[in-house]
C-alpha atoms as a PDB file:
ATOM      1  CA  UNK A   1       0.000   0.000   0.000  1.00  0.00           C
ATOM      2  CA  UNK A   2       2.842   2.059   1.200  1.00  0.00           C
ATOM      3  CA  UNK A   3       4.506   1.796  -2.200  1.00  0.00           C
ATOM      4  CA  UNK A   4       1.762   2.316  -4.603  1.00  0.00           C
ATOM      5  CA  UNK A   5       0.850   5.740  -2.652  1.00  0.00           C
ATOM      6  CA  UNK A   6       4.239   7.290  -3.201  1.00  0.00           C
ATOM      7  CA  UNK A   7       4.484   5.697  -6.598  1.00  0.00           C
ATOM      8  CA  UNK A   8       0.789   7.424  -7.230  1.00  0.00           C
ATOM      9  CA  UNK A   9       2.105  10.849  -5.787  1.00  0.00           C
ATOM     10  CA  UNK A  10       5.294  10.771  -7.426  1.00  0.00           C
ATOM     11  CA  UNK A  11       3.192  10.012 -10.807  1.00  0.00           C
ATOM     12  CA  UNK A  12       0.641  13.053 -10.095  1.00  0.00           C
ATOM     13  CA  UNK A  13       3.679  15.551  -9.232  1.00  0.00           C
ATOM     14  CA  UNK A  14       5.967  14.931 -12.328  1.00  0.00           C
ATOM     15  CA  UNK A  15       2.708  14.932 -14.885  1.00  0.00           C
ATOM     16  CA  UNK A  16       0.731  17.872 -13.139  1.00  0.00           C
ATOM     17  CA  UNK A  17       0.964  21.739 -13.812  1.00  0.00           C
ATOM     18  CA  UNK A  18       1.367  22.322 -10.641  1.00  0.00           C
ATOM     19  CA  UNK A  19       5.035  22.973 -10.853  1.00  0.00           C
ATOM     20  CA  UNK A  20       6.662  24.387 -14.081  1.00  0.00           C
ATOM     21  CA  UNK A  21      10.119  22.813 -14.313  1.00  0.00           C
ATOM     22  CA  UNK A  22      12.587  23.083 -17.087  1.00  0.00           C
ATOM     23  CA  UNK A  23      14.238  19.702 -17.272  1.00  0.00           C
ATOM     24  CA  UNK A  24      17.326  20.083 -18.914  1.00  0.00           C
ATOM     25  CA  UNK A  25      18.516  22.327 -16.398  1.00  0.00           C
ATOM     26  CA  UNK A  26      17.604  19.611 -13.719  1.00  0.00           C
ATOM     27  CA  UNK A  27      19.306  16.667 -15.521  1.00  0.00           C
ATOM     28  CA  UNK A  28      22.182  18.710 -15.895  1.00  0.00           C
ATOM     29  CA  UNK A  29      22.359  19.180 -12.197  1.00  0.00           C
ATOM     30  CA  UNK A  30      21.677  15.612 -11.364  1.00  0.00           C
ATOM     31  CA  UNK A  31      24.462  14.222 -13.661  1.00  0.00           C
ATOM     32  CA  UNK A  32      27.076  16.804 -12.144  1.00  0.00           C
ATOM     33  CA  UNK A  33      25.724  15.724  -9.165  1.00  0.00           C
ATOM     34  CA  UNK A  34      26.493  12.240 -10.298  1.00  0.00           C
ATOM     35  CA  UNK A  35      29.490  12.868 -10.563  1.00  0.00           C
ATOM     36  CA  UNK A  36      30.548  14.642  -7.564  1.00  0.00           C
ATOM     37  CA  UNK A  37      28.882  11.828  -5.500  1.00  0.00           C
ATOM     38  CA  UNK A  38      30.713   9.016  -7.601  1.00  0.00           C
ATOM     39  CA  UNK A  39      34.708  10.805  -6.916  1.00  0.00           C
ATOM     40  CA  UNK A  40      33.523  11.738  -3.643  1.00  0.00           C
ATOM     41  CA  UNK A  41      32.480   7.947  -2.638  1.00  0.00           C
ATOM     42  CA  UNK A  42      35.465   6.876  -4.144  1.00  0.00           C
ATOM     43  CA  UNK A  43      37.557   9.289  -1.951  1.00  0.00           C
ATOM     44  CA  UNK A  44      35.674   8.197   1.435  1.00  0.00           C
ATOM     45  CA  UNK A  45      36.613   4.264  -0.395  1.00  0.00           C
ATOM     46  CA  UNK A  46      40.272   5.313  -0.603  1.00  0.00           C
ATOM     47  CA  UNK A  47      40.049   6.479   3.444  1.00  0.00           C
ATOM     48  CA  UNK A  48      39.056   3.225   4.629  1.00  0.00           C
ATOM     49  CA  UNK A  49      39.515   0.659   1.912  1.00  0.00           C
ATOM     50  CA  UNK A  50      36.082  -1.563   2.797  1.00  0.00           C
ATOM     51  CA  UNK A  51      32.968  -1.951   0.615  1.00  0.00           C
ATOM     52  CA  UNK A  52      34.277   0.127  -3.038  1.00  0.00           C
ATOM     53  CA  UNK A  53      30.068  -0.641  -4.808  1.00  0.00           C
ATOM     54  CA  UNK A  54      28.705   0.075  -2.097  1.00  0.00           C
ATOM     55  CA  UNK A  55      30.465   3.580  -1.287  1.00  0.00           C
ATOM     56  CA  UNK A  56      30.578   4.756  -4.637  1.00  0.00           C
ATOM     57  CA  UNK A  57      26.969   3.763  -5.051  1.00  0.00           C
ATOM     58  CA  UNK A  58      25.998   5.665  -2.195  1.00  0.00           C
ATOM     59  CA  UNK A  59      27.961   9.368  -3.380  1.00  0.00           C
ATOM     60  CA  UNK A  60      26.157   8.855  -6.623  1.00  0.00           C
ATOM     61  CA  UNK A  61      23.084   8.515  -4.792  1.00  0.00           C
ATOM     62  CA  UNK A  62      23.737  11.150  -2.706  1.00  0.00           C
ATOM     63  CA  UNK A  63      24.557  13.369  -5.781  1.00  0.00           C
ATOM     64  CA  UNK A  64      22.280  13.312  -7.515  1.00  0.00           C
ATOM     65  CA  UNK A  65      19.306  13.422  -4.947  1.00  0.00           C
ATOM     66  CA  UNK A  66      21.031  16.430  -4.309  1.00  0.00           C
ATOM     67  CA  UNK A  67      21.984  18.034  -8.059  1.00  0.00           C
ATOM     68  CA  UNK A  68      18.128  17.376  -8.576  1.00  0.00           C
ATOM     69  CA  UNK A  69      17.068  19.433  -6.275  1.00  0.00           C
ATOM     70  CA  UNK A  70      19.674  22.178  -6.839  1.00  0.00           C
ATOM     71  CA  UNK A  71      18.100  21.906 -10.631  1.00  0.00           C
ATOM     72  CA  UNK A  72      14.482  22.720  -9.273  1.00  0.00           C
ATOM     73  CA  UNK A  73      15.660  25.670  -7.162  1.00  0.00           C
ATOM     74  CA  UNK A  74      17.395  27.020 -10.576  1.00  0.00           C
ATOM     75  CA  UNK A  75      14.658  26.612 -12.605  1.00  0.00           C
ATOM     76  CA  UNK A  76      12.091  28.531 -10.590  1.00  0.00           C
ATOM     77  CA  UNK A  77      12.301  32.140 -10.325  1.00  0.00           C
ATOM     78  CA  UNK A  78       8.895  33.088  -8.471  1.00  0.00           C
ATOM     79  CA  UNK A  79       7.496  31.387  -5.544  1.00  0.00           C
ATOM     80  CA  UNK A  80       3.988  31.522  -7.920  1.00  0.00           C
ATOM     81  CA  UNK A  81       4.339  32.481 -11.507  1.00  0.00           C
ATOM     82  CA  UNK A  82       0.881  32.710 -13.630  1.00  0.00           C
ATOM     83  CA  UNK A  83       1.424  32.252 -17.330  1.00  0.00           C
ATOM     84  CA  UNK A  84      -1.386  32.042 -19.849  1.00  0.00           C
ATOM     85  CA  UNK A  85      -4.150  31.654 -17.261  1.00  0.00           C
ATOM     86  CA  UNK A  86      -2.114  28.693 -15.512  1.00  0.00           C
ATOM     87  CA  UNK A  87      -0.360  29.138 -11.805  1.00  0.00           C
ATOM     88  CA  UNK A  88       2.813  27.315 -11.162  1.00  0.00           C
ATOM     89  CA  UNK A  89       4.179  27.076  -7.981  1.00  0.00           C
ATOM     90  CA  UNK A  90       8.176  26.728  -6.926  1.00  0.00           C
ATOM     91  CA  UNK A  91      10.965  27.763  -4.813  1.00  0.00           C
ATOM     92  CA  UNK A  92      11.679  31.827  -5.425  1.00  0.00           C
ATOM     93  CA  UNK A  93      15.035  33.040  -6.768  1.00  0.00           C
ATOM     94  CA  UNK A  94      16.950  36.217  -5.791  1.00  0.00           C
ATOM     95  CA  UNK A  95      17.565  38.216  -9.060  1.00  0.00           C
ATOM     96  CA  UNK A  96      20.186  40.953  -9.052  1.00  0.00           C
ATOM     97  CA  UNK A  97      19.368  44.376 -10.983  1.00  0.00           C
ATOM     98  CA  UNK A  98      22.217  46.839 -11.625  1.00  0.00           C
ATOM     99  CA  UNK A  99      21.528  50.303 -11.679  1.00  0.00           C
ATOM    100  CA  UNK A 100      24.125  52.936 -13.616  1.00  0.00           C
ATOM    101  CA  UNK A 101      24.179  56.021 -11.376  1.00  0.00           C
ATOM    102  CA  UNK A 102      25.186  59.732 -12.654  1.00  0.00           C
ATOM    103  CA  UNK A 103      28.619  59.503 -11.439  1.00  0.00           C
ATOM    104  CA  UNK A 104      29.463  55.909 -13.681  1.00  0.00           C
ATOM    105  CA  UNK A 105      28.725  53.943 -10.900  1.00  0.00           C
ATOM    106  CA  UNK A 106      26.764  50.741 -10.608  1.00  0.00           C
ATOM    107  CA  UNK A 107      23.916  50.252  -7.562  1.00  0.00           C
ATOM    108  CA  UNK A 108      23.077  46.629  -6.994  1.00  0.00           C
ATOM    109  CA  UNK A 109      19.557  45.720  -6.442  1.00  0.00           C
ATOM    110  CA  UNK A 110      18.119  42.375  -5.055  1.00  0.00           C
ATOM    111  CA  UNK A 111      14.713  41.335  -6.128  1.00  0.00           C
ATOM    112  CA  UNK A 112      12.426  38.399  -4.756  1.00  0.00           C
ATOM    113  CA  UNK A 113       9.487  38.023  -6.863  1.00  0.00           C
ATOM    114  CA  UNK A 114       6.894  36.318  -4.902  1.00  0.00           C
ATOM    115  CA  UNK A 115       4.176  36.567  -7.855  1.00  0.00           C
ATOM    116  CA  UNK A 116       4.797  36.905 -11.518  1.00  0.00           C
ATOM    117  CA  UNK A 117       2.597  37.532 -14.544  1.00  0.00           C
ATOM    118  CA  UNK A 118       3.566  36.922 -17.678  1.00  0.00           C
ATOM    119  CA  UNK A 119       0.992  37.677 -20.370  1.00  0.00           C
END
């Protein structure tokens, strides 16, 4: 029961609208994440010298668990976006602004959007 309930919510979040996410930016950060996991489990393997499949397995686990959800925080830039009469929902993202002043300097500004329109 246990299993067909998360395998029934995981099913509803990826096909939904619910969240907008761009996907090659979060397989990008999965495989780097991969990767990171897979030299970093072989490094811990190296320390101790016990178990090398089961280490390395674990760091690329790890990764890209991880590198996944670094991808969904990049892809999101408002914590609700609505876009052609449908509202997505995600993590927000800090954009920077710069600013030229009258004297040839910059100003930096930070922005949070917390709801975007696009129409």
């Amino acid at each position: 029961m246990k299993k067909w309930l998360l395998s029934s919510a995981l099913t509803l979040a990826a096909t939904s609208n619910v969240f907008a996410l761009d996907g090659e930016i979060i397989f990008r950060d999965a495989l780097y994440g991969a990767g990171i996991g897979a030299i970093a489990g072989g490094a811990v393997y190296l320390i101790d010298g016990e178990d090398f499949g089961a280490k390395v397995g674990t760091g690329v686990f790890i990764g890209v668990i991880a590198g996944a959800a670094m991808g969904v925080y990049e892809s999101q830039t408002a914590l609700v976006e609505i876009k052609d009469g449908k509202v997505y929902a995600g993590l927000p993202q800090i954009k920077q602004k710069a600013i030229k002043l009258e004297n040839n300097k910059y100003h930096l500004i930070n922005q949070l959007s917390l709801v975007e329109a696009k129409f």
